[in-house]
C-alpha atoms as a PDB file:
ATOM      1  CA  UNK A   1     222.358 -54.710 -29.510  1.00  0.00           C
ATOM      2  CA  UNK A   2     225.653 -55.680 -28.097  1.00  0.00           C
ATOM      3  CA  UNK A   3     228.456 -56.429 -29.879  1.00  0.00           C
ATOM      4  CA  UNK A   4     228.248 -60.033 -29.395  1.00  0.00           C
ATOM      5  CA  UNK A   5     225.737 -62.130 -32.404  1.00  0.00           C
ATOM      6  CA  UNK A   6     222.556 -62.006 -31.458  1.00  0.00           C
ATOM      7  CA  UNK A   7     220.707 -65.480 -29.997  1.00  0.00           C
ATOM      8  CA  UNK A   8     218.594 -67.699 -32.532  1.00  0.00           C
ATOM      9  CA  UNK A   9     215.368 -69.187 -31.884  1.00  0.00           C
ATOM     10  CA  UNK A  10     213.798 -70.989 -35.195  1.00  0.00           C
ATOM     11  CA  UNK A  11     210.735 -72.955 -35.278  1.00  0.00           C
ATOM     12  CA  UNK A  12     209.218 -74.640 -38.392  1.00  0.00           C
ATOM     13  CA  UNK A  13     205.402 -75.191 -38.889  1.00  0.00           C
ATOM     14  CA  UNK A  14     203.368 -76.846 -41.355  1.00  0.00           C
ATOM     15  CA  UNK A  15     199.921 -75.530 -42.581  1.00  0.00           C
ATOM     16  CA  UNK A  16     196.939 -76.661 -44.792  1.00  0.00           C
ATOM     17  CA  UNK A  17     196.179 -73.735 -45.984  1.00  0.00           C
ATOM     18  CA  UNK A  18     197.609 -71.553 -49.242  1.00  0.00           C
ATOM     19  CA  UNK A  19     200.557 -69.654 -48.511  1.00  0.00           C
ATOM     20  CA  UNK A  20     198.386 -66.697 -49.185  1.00  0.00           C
ATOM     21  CA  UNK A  21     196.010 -67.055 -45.679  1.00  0.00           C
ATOM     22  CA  UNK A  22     198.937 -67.694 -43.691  1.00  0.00           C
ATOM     23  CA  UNK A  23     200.864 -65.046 -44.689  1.00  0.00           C
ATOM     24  CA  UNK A  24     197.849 -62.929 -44.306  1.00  0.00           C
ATOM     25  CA  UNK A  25     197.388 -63.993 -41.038  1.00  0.00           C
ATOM     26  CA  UNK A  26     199.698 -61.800 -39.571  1.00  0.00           C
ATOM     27  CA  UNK A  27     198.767 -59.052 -41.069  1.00  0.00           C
ATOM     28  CA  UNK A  28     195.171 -59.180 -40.096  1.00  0.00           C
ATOM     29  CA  UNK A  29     194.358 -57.951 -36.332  1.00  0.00           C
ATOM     30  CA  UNK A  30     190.977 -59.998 -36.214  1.00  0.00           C
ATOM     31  CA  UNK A  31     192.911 -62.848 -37.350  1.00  0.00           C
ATOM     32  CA  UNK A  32     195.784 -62.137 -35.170  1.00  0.00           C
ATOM     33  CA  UNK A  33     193.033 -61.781 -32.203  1.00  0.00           C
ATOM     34  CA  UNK A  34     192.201 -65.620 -33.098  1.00  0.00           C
ATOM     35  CA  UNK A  35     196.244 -66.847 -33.183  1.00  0.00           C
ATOM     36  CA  UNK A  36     198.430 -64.674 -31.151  1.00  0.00           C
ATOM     37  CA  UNK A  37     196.735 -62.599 -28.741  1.00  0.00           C
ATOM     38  CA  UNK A  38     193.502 -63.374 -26.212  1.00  0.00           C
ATOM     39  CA  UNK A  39     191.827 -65.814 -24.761  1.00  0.00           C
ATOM     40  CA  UNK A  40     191.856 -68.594 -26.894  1.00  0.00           C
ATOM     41  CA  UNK A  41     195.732 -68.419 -26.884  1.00  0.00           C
ATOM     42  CA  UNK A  42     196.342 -67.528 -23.105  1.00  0.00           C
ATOM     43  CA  UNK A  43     195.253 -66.221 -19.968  1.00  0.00           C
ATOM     44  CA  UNK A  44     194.618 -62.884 -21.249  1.00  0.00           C
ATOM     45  CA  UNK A  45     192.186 -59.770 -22.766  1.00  0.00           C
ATOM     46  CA  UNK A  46     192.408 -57.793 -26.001  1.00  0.00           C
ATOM     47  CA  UNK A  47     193.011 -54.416 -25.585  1.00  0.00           C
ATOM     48  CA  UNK A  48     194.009 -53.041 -29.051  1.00  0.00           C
ATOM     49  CA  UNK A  49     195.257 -54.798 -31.919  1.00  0.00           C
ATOM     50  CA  UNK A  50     196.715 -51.728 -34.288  1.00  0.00           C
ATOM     51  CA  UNK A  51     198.807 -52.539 -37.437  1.00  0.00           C
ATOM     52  CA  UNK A  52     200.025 -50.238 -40.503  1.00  0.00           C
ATOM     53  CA  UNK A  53     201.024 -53.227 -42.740  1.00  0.00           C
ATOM     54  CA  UNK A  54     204.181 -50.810 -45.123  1.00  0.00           C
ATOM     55  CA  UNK A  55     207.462 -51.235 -44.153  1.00  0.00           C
ATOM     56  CA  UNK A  56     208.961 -48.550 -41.856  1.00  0.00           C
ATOM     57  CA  UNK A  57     205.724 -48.351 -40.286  1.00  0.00           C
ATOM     58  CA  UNK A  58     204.759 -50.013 -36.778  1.00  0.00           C
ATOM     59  CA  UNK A  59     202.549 -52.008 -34.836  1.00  0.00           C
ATOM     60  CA  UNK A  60     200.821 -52.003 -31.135  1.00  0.00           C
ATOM     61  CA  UNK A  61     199.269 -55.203 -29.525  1.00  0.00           C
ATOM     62  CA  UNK A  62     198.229 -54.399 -26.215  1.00  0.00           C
ATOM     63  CA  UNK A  63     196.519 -57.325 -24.076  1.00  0.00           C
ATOM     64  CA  UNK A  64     196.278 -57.383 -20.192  1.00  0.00           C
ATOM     65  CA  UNK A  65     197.416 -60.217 -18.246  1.00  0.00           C
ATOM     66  CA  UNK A  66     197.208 -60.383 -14.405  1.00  0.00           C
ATOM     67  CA  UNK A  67     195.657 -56.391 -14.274  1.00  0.00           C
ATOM     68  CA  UNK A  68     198.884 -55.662 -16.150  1.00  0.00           C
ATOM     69  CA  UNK A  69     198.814 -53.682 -19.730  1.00  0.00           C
ATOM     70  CA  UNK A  70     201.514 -55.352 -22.463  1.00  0.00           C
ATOM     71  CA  UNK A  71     202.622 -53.406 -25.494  1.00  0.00           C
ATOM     72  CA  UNK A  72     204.105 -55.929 -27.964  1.00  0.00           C
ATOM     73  CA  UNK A  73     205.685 -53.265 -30.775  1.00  0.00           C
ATOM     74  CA  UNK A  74     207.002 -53.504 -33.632  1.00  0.00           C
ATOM     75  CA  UNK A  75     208.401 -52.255 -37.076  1.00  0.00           C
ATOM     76  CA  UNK A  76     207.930 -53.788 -40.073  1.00  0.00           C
ATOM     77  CA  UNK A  77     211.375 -53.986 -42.176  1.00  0.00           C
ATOM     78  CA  UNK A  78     210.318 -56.380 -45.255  1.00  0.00           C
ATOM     79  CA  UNK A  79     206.677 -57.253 -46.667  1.00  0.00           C
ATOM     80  CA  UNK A  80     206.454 -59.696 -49.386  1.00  0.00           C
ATOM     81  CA  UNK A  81     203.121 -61.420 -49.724  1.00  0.00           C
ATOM     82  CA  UNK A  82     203.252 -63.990 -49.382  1.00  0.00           C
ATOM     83  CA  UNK A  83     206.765 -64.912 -49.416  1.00  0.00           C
ATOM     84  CA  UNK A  84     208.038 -63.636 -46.333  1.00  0.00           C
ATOM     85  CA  UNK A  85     207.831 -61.174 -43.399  1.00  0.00           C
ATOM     86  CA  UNK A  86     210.275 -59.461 -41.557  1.00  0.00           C
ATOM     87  CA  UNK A  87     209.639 -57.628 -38.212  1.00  0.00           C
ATOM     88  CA  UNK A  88     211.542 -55.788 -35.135  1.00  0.00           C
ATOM     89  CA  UNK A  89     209.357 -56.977 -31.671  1.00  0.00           C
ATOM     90  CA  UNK A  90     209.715 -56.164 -28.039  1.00  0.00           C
ATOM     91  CA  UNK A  91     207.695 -54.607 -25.088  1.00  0.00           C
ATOM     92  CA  UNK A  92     207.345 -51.292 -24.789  1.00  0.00           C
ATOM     93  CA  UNK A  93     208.756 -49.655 -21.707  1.00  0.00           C
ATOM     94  CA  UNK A  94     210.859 -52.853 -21.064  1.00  0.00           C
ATOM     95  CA  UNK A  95     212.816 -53.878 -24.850  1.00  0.00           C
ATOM     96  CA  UNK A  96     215.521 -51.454 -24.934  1.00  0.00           C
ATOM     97  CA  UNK A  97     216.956 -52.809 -27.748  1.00  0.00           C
ATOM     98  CA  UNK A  98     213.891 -54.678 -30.062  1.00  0.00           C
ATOM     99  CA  UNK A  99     214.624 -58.237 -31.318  1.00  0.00           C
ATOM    100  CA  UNK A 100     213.872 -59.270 -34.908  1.00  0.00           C
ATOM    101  CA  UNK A 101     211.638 -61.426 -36.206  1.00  0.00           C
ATOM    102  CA  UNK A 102     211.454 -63.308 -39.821  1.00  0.00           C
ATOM    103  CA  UNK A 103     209.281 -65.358 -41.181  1.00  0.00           C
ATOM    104  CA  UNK A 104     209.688 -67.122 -44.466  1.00  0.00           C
ATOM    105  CA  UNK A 105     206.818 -69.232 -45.807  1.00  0.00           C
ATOM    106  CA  UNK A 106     207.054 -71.465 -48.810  1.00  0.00           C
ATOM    107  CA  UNK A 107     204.693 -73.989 -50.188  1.00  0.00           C
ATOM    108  CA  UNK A 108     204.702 -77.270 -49.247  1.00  0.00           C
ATOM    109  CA  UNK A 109     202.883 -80.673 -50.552  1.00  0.00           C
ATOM    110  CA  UNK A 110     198.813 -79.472 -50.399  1.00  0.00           C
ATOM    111  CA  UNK A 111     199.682 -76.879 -47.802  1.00  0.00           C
ATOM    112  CA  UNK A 112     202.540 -74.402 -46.414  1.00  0.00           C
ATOM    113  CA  UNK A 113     205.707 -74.415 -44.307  1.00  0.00           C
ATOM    114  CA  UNK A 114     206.426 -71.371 -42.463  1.00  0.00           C
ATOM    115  CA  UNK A 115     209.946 -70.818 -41.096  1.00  0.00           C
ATOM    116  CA  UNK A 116     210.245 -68.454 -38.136  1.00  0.00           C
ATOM    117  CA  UNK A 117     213.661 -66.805 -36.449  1.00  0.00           C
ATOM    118  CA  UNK A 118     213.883 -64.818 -33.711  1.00  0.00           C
ATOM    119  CA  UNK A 119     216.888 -62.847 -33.351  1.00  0.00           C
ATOM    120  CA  UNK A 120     217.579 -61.849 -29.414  1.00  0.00           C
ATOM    121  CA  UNK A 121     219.720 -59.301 -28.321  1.00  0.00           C
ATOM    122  CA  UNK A 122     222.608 -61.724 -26.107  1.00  0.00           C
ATOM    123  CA  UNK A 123     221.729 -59.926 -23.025  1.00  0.00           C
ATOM    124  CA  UNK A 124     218.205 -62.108 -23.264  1.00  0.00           C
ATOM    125  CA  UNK A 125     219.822 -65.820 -24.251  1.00  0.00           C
ATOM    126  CA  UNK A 126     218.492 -66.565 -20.953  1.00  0.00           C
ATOM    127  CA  UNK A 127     214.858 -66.385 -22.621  1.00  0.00           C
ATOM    128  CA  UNK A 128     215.043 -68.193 -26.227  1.00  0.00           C
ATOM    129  CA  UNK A 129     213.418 -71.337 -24.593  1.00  0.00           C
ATOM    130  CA  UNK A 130     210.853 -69.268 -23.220  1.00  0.00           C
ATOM    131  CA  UNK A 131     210.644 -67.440 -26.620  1.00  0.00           C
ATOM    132  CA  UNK A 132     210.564 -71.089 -29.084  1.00  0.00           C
ATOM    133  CA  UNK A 133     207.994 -72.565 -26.922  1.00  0.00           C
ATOM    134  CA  UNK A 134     205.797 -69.045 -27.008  1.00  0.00           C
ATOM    135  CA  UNK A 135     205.889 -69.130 -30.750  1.00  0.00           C
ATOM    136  CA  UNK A 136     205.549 -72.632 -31.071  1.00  0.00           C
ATOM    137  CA  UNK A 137     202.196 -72.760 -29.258  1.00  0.00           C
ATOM    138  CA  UNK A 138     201.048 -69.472 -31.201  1.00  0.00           C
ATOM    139  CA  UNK A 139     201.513 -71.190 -34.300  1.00  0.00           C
ATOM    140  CA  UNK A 140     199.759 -74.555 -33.127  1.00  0.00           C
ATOM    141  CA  UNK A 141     196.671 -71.703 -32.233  1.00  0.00           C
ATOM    142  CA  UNK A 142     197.402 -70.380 -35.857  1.00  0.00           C
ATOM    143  CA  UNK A 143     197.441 -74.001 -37.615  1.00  0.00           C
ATOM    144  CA  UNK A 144     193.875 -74.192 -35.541  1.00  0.00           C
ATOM    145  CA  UNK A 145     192.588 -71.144 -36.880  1.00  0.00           C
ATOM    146  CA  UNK A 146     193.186 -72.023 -40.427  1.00  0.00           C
END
């Protein structure tokens, strides 16, 4: 990253489900298949969904869009079921330097809240709308799914 502070992009969901299945969520490619990635989410096809769920080790989502193949990859920094999640995520081939992502999840009357930033590199403010509302309407797909 630069040496200017990186750009936030937060968005807050609400879930009826435990904190348990949402947290899991994430870490489960045939749920993430449901949520995230595909069809049912965007204009898109599964490729490979690959996860090693320890920290220091990584992650691969590859879906094509438009004929095109895009890597989403990661690193996962902190895993605390089901308390919260941290992440690195960017493209690969394209993310130079990889954003981070944290997600905190608490419960919540009969159901969860789930607290996501996105830390951007400065050299990509230009994309944190872009990035909120791409979260925002994964998690909407998630809240379906659960």
């Amino acid at each position: 990253m630069t040496g200017k502070p990186p750009v936030e992009v937060r968005v807050v969901q609400r879930f009826d489900a435990s904190p348990e299945r949402v947290f899991d969520a994430w870490l489960d490619t045939a749920m993430l298949g449901r949520w995230m990635f595909g069809p049912g989410v965007r204009d898109e096809e599964i490729v490979r969904l690959a996860l090693d769920a320890r920290v220091g080790e990584r992650f691969s989502f590859v879906v094509r869009r438009d004929g095109e193949e895009i890597d989403h990859v990661g690193e996962y920094l902190e895993i605390d079921r089901p308390r919260r999640l941290a992440f690195t995520w960017g493209i690969a081939g394209v993310s130079v330097d990889e954003s981070r992502v944290t997600i905190d999840i608490t419960p919540h009357d009969t159901g969860t809240e789930l607290v996501l930033r996105h830390e951007l590199d400065p050299d990509w403010a230009d994309y944190a709308d872009r990035t909120q509302a791409g979260w925002t309407h994964m998690l909407d797909a998630l809240a379906r799914a659960l």
